[in-house]
Each structure stands twice: as structure tokens, then as C-alpha cells.
PDB file of N, CA and C in Angstrom:
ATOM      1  N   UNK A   1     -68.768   8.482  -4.402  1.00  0.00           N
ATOM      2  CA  UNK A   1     -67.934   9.424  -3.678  1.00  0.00           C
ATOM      3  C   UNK A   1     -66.886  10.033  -4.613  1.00  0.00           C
ATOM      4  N   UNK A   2     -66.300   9.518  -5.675  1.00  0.00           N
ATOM      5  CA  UNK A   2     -65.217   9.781  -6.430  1.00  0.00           C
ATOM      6  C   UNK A   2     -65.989  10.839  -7.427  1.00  0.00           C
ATOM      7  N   UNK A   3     -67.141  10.601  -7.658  1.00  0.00           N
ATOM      8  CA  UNK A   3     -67.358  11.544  -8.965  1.00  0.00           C
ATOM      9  C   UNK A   3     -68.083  12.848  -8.220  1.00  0.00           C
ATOM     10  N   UNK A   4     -68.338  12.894  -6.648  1.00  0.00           N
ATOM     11  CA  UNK A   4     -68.247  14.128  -5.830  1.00  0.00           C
ATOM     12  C   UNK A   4     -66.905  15.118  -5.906  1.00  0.00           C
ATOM     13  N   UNK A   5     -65.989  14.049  -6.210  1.00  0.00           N
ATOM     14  CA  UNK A   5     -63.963  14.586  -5.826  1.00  0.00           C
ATOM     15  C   UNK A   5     -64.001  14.746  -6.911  1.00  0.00           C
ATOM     16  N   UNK A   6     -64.295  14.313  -8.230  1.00  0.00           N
ATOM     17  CA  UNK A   6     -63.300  14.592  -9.551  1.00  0.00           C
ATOM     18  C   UNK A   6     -63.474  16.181  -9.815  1.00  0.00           C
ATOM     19  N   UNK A   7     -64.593  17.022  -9.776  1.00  0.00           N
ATOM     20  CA  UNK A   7     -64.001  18.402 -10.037  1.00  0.00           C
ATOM     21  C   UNK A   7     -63.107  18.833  -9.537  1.00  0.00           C
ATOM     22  N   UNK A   8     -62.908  18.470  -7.810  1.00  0.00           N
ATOM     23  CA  UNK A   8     -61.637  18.783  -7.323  1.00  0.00           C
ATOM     24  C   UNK A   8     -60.041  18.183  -7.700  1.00  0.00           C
ATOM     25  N   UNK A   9     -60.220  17.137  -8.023  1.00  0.00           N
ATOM     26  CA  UNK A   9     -59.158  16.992  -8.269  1.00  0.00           C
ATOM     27  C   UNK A   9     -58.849  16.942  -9.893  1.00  0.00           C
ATOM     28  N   UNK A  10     -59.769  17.212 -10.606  1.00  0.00           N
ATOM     29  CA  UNK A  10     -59.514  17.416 -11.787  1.00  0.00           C
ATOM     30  C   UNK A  10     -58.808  18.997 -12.285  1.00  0.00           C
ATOM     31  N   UNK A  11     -59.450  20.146 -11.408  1.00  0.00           N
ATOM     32  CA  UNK A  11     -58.536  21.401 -11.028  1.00  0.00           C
ATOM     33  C   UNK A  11     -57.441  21.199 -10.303  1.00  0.00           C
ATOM     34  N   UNK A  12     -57.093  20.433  -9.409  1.00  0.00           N
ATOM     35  CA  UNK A  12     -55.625  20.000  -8.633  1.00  0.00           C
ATOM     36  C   UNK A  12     -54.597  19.266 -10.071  1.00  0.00           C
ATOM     37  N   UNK A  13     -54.806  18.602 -10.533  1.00  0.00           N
ATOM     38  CA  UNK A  13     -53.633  18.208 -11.618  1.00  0.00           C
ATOM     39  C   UNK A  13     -54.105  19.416 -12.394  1.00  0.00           C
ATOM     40  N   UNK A  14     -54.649  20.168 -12.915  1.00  0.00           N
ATOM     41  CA  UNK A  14     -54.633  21.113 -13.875  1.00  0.00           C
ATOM     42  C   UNK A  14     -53.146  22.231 -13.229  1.00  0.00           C
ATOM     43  N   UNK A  15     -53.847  22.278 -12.254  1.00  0.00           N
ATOM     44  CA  UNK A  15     -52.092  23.265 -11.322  1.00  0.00           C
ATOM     45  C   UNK A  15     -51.249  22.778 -11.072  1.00  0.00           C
ATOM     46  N   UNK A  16     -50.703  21.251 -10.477  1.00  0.00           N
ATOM     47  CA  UNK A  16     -49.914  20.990 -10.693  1.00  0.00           C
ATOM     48  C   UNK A  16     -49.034  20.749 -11.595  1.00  0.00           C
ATOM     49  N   UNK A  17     -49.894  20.634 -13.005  1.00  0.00           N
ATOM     50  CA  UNK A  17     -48.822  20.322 -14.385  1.00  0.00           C
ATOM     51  C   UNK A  17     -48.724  21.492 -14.785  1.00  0.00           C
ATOM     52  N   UNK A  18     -49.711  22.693 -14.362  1.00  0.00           N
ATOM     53  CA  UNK A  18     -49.339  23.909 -15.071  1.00  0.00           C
ATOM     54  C   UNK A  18     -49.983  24.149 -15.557  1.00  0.00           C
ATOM     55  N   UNK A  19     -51.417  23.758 -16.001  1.00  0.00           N
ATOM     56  CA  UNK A  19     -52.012  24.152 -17.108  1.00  0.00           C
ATOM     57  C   UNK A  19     -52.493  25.559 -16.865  1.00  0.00           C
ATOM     58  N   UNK A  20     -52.658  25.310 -15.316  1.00  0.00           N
ATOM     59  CA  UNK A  20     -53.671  26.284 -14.895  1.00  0.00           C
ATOM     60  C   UNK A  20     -52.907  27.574 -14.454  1.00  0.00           C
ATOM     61  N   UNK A  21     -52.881  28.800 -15.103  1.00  0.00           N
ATOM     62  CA  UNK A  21     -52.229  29.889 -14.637  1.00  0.00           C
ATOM     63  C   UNK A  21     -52.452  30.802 -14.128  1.00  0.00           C
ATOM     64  N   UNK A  22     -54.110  31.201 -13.974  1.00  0.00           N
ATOM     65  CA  UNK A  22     -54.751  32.376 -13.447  1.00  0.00           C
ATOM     66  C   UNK A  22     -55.189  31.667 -12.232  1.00  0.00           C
ATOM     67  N   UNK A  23     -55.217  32.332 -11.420  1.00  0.00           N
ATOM     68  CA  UNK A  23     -55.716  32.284 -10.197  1.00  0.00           C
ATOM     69  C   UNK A  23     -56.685  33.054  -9.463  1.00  0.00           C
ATOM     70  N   UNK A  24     -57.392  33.999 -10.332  1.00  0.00           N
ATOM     71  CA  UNK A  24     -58.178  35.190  -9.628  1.00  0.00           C
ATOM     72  C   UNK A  24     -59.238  34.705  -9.101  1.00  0.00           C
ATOM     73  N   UNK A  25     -59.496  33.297  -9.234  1.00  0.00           N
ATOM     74  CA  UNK A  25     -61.305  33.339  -8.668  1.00  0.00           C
ATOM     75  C   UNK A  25     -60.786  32.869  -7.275  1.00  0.00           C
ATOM     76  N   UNK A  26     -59.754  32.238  -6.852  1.00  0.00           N
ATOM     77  CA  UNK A  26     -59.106  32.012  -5.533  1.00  0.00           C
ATOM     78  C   UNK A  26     -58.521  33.098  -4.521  1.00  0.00           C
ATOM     79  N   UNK A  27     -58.784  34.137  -5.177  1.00  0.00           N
ATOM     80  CA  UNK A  27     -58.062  35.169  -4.754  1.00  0.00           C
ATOM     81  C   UNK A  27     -59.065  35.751  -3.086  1.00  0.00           C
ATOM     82  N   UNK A  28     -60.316  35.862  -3.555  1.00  0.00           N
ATOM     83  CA  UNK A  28     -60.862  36.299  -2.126  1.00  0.00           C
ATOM     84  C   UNK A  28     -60.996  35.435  -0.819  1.00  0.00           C
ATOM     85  N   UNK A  29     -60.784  34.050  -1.205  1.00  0.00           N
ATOM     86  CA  UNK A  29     -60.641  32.973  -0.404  1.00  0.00           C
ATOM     87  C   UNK A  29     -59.298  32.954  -0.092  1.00  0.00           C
ATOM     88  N   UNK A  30     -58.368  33.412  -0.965  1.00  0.00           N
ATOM     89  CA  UNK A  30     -56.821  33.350  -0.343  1.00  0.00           C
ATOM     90  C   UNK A  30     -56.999  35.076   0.632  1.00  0.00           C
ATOM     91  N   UNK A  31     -57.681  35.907   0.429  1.00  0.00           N
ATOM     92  CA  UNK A  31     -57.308  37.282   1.126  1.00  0.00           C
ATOM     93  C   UNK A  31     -57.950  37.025   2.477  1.00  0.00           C
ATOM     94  N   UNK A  32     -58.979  36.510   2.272  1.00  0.00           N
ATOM     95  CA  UNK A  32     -60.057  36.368   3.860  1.00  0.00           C
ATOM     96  C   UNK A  32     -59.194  35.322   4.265  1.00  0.00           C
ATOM     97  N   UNK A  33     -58.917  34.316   4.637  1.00  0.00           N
ATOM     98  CA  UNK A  33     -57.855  33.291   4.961  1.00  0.00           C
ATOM     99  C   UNK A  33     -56.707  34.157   5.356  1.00  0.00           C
ATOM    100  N   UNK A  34     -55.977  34.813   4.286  1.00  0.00           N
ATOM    101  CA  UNK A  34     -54.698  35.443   5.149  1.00  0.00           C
ATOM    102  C   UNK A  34     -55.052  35.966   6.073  1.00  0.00           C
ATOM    103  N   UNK A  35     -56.511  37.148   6.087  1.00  0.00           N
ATOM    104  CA  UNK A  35     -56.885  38.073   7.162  1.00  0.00           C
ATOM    105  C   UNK A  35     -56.517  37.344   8.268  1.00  0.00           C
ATOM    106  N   UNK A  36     -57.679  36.208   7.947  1.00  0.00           N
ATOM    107  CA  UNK A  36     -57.859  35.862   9.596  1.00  0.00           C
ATOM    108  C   UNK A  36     -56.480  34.900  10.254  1.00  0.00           C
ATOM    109  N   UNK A  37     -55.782  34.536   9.452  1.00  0.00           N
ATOM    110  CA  UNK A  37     -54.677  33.508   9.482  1.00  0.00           C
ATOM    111  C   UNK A  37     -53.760  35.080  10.761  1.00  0.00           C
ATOM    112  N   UNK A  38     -53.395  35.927   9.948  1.00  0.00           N
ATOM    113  CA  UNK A  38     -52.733  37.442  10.609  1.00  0.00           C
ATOM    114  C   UNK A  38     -53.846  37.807  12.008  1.00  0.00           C
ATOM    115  N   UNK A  39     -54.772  37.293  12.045  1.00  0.00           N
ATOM    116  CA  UNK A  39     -54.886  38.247  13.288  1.00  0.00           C
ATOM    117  C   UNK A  39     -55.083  37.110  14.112  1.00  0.00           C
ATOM    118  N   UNK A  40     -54.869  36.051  14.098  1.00  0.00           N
ATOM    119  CA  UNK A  40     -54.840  34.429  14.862  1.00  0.00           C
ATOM    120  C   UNK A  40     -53.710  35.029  15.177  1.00  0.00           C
ATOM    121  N   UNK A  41     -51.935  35.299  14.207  1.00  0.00           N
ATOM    122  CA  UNK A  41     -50.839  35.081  14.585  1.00  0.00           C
ATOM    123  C   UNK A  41     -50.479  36.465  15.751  1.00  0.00           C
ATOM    124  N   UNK A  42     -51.604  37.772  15.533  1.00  0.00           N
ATOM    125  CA  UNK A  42     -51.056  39.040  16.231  1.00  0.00           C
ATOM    126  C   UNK A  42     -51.700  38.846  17.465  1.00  0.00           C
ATOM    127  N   UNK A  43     -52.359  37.628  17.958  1.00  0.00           N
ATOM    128  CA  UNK A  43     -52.916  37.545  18.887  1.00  0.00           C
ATOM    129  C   UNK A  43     -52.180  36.385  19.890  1.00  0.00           C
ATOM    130  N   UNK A  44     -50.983  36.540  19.121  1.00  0.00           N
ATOM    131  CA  UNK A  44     -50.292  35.296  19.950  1.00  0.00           C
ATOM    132  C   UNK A  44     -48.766  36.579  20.559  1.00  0.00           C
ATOM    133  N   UNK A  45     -48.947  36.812  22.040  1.00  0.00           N
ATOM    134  CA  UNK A  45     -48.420  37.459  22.918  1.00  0.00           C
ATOM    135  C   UNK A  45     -46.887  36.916  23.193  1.00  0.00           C
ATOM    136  N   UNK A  46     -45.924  37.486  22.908  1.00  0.00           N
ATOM    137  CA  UNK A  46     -44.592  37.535  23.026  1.00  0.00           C
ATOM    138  C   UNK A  46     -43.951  37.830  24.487  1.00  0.00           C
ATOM    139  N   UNK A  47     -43.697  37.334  24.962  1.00  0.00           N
ATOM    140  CA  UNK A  47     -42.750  37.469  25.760  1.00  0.00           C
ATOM    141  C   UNK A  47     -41.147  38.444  25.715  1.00  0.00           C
ATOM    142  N   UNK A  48     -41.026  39.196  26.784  1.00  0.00           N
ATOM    143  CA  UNK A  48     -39.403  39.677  26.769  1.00  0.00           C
ATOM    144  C   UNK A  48     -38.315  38.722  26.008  1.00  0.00           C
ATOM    145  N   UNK A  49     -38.241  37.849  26.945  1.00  0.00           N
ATOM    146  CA  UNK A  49     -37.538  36.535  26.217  1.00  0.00           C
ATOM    147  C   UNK A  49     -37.510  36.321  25.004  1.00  0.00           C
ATOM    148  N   UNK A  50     -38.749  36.180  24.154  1.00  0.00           N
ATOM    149  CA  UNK A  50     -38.903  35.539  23.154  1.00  0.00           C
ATOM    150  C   UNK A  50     -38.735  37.015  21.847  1.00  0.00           C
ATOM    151  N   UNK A  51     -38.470  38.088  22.776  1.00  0.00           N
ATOM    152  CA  UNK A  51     -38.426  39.456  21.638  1.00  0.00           C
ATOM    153  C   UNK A  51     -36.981  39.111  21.727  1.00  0.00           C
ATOM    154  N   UNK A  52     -36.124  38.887  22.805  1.00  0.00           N
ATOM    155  CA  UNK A  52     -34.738  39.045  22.880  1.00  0.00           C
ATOM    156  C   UNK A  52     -34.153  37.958  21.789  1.00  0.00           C
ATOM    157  N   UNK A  53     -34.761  36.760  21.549  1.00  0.00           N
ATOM    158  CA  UNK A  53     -34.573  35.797  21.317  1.00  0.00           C
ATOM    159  C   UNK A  53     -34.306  36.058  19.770  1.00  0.00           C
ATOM    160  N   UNK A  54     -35.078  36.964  19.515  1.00  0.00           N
ATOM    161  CA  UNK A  54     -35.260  37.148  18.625  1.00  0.00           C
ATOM    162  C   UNK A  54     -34.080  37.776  17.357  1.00  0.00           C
ATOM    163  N   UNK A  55     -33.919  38.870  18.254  1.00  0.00           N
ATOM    164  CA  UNK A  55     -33.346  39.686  17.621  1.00  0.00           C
ATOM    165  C   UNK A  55     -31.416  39.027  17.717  1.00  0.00           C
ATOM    166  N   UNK A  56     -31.246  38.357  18.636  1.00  0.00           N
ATOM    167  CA  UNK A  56     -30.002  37.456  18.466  1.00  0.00           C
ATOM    168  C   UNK A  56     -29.819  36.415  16.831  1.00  0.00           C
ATOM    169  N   UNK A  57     -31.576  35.921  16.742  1.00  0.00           N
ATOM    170  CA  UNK A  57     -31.176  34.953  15.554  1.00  0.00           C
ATOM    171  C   UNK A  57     -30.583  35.283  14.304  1.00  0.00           C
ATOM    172  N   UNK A  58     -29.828  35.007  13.446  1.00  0.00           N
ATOM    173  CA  UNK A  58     -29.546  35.242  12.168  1.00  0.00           C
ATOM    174  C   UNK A  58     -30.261  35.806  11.250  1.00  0.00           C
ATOM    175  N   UNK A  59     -30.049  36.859  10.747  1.00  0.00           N
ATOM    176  CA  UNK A  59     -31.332  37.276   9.404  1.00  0.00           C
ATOM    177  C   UNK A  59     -31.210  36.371   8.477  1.00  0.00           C
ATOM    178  N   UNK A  60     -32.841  36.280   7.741  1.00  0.00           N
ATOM    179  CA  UNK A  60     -32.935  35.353   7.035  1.00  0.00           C
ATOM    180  C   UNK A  60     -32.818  35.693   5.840  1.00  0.00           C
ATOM    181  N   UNK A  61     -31.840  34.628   5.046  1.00  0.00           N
ATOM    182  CA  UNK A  61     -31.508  34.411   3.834  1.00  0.00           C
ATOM    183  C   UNK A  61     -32.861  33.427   3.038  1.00  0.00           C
ATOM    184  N   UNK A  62     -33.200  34.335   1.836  1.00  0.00           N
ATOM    185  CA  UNK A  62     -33.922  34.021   1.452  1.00  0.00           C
ATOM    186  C   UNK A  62     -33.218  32.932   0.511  1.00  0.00           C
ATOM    187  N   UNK A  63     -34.379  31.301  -0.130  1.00  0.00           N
ATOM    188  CA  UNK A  63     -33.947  30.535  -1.085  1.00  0.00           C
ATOM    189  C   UNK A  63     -34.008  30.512  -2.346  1.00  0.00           C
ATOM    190  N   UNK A  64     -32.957  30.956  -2.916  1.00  0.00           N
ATOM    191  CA  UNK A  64     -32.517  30.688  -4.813  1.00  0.00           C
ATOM    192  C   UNK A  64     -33.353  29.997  -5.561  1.00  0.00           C
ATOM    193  N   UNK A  65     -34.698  30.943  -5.530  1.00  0.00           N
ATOM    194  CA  UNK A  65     -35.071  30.117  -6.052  1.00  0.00           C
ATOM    195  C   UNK A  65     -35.197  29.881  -8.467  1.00  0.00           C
ATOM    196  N   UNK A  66     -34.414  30.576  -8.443  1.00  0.00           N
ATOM    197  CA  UNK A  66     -34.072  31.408 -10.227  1.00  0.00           C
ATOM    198  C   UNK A  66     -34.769  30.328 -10.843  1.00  0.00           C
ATOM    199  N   UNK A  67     -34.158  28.834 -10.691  1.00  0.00           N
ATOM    200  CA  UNK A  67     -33.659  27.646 -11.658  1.00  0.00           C
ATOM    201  C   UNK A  67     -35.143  27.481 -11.642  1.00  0.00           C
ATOM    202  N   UNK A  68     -36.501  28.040 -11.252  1.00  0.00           N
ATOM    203  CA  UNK A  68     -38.187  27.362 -11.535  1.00  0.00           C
ATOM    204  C   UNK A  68     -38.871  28.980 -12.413  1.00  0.00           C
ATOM    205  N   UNK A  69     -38.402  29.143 -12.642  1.00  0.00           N
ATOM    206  CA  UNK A  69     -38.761  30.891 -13.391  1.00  0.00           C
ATOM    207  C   UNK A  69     -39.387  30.186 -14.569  1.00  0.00           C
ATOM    208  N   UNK A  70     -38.873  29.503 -15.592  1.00  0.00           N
ATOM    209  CA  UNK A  70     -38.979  28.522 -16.215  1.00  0.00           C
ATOM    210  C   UNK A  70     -40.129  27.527 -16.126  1.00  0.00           C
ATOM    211  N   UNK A  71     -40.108  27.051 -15.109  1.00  0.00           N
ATOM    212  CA  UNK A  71     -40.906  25.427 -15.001  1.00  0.00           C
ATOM    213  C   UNK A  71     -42.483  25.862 -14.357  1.00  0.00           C
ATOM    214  N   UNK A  72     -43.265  25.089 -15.581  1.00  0.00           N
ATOM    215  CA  UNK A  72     -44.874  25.478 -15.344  1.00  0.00           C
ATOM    216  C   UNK A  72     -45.031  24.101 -14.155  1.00  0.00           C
ATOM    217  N   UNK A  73     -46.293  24.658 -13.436  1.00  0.00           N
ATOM    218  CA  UNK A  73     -46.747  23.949 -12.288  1.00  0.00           C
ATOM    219  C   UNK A  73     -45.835  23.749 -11.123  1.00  0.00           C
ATOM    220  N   UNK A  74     -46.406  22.447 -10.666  1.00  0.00           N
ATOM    221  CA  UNK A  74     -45.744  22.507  -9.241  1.00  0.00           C
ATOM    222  C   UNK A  74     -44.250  21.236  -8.944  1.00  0.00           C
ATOM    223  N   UNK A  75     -43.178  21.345  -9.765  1.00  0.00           N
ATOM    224  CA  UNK A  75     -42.289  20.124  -9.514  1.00  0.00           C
ATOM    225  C   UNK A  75     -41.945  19.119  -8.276  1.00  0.00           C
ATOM    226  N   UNK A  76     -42.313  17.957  -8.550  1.00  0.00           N
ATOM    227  CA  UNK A  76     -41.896  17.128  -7.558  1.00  0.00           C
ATOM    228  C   UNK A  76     -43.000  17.251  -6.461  1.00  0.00           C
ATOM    229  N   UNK A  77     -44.564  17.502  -6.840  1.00  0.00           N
ATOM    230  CA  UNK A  77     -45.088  18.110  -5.884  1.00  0.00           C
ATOM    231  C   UNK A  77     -45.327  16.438  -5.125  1.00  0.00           C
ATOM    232  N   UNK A  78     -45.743  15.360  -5.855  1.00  0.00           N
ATOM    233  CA  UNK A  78     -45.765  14.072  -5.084  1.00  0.00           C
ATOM    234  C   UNK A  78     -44.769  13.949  -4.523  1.00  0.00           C
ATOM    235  N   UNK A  79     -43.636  13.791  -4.997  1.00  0.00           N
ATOM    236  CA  UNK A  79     -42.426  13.148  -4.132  1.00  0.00           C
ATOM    237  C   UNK A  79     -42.737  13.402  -2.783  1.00  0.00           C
ATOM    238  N   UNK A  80     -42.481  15.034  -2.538  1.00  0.00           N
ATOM    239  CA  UNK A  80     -42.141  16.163  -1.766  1.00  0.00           C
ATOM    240  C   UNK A  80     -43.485  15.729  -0.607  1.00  0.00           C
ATOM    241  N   UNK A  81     -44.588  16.024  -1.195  1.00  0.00           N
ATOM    242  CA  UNK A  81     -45.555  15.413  -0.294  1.00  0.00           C
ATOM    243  C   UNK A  81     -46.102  13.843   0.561  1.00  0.00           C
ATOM    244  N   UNK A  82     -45.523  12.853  -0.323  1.00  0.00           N
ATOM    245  CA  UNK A  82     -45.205  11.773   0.012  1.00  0.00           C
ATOM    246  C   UNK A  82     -44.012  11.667   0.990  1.00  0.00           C
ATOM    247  N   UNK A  83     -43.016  12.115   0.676  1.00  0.00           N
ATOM    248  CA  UNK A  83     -41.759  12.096   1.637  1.00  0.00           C
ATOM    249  C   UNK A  83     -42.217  12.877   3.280  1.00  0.00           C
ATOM    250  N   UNK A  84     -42.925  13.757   2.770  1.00  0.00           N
ATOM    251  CA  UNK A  84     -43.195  14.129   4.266  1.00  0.00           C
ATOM    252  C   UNK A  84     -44.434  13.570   4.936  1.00  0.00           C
ATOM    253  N   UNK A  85     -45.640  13.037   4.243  1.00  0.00           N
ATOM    254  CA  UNK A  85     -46.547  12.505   4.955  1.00  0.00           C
ATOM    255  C   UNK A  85     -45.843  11.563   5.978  1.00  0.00           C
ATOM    256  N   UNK A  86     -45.957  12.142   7.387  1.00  0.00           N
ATOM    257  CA  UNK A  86     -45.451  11.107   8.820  1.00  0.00           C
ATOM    258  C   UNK A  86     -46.453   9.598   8.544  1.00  0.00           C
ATOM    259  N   UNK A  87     -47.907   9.851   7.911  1.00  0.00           N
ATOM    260  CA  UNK A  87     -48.643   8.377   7.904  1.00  0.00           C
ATOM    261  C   UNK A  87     -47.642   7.487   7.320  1.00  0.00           C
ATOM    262  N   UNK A  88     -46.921   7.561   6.020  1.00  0.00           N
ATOM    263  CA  UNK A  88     -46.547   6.834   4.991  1.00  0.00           C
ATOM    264  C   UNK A  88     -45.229   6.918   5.505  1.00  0.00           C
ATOM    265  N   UNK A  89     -44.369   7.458   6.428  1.00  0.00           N
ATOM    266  CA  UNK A  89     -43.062   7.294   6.665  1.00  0.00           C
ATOM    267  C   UNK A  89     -42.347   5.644   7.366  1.00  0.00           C
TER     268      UNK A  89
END
């Protein structure tokens, strides 16, 4: 079973440390995915309420993110994912 997974996860640490910087062969699998991800979300019907609701909330401030401009791959991507897995909490 493991030597089914190692291409996969042998490309998963390649991006997380950075090695890996191009991304184009992911690209039509990331565009068809957004498609359909966007017309799942335009198909979800709003309410009066929930337009009003809306427009009361705070605009959003986007996060700083400068200080990773710098840093190849993905930092802290275990921690970050460990800390939130609810199994392991």
C-alpha cells in the first residue's frame, strides 16, 4: 500500500519544503474544481435577512501577510495541521 502512496507523497514534501515551484500541470484540475466549487456556492439562495446581514458586517481586512515573500514552501504546515485535526485534539 505505501509504495502505491510514495509518488504522492513524495510530490507533497517536494511543496511543502519548496522545492517544488511550478504548478502548471495542477492548474486544470485547480480551474475545473473552482468552476464547479462557484456554481455549488451560486446555487446556495440568500435570504433578505442574510443580504441585510450582510451588508451590516465589517469589511474585511485582509492578513499581513509580507514576512513569507521570502520563505520557500509551506511553514509550519504540520504543526498547523496537527493542531487542528479534531481526531488528534
Amino acid at each position: 500500500m505505501m509504495e502505491k502512496k510514495k509518488p504522492l507523497l513524495e510530490k507533497r514534501a517536494k511543496i511543502l519544503s519548496g522545492e517544488t515551484k511550478d504548478f502548471t500541470e495542477y492548474l486544470p484540475a485547480y480551474d475545473k474544481t473552482c468552476t464547479e466549487i462557484t456554481e455549488i456556492v451560486a446555487g446556495i439562495i440568500k435570504t433578505e435577512e442574510d443580504l441585510e446581514a450582510e451588508k451590516e458586517e465589517k469589511p474585511h481586512v485582509p492578513t499581513n501577510v509580507d514576512h513569507l515573500k521570502e520563505v520557500h514552501g509551506v511553514p509550519d504546515f504540520w504543526k498547523v495541521a496537527i493542531t487542528n485535526n479534531l481526531l488528534i485534539q
